[in-house]
Structure formats: C-alpha cells, structure tokens
Protein backbone atom coordinates (compact mmCIF):
# COMPACT_ATOMS: atom_id res chain seq x y z
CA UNK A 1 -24.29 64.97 80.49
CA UNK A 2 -23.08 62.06 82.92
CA UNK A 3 -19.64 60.06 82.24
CA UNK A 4 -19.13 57.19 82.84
CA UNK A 5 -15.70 55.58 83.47
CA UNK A 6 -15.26 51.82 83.71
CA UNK A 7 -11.35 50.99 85.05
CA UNK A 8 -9.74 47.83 84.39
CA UNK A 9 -6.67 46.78 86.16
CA UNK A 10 -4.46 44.68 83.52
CA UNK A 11 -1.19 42.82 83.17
CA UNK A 12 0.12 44.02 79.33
CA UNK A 13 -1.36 47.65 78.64
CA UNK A 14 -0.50 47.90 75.57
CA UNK A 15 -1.83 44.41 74.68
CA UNK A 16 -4.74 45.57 76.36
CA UNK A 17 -4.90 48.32 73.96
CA UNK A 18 -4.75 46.39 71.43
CA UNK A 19 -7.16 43.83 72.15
CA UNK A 20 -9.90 46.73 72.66
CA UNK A 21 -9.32 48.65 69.76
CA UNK A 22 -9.27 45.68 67.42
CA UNK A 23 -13.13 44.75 68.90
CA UNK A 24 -14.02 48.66 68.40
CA UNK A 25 -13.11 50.58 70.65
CA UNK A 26 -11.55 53.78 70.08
CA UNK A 27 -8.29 56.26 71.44
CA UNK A 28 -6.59 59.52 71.25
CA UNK A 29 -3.85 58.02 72.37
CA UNK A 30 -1.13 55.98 69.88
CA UNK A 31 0.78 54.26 72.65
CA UNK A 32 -0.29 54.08 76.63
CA UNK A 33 1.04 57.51 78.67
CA UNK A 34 2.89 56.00 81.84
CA UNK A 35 0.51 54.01 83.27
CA UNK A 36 -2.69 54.00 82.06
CA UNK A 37 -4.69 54.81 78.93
CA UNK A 38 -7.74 55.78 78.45
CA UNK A 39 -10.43 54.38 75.33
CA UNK A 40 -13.83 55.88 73.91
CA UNK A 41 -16.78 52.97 73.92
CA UNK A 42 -19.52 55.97 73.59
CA UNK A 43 -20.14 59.80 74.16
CA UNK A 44 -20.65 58.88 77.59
CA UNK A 45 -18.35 55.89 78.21
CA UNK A 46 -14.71 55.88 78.76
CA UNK A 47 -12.71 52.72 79.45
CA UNK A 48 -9.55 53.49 81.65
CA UNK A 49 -6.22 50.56 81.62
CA UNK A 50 -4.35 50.19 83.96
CA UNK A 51 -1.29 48.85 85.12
CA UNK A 52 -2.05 46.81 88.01
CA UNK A 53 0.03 49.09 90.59
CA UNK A 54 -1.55 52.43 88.92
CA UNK A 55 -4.73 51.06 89.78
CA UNK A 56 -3.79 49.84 93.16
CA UNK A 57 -2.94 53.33 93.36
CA UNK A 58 -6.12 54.55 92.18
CA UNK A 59 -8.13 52.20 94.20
CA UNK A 60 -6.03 52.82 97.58
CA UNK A 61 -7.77 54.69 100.21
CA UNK A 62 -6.36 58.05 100.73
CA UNK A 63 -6.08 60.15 104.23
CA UNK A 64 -8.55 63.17 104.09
C-alpha cells in the first residue's frame, strides 16, 4: 500500500487544526506536538502542518 503525504506550511497550527478537522478531517493527536501535526484524509492520505520554519526545515536541502 502507497502513502501519500501532502505538507502544508501554515501560520496558526493549531487554527490550522482546527479549520481541517471541522471540514472532516481526522487526528490522533488533541493538540499539535512541537511543530507539526499530522491529519488522516484517507487510508492512504495523510495531511502534515507545519509551522512555517519546521517546514523550511523539512524542505531545506541537506548535505549527503
């Protein structure tokens, strides 16, 4: 089974949060862990928030 993970850089996570549960989507999570949180949209379909310097972070190219 593939996964798919769509990340979102945002301003207010848990406002964020908010905003996606109320349309649906779905968390393990009660409050955001440090910097990012992660929601359920399928089986197969993860929706990761973060703050906009985690995912600067995440994005960042890394020496190999």
């Amino acid at each position: 089974m593939t996964m798919t993970f769509i990340n979102l850089a945002v301003r207010d996570l848990t406002l964020a949060a908010e905003f996606y549960r109320a349309i649906g989507f779905t968390s393990d999570q009660t409050a955001p862990v440090g910097d990012s949180m992660m929601l359920t949209i399928s089986d197969t379909t993860r929706l990761m928030l973060h703050v906009r310097s985690a995912f600067e972070a995440f994005i960042s190219p890394r020496p190999l």
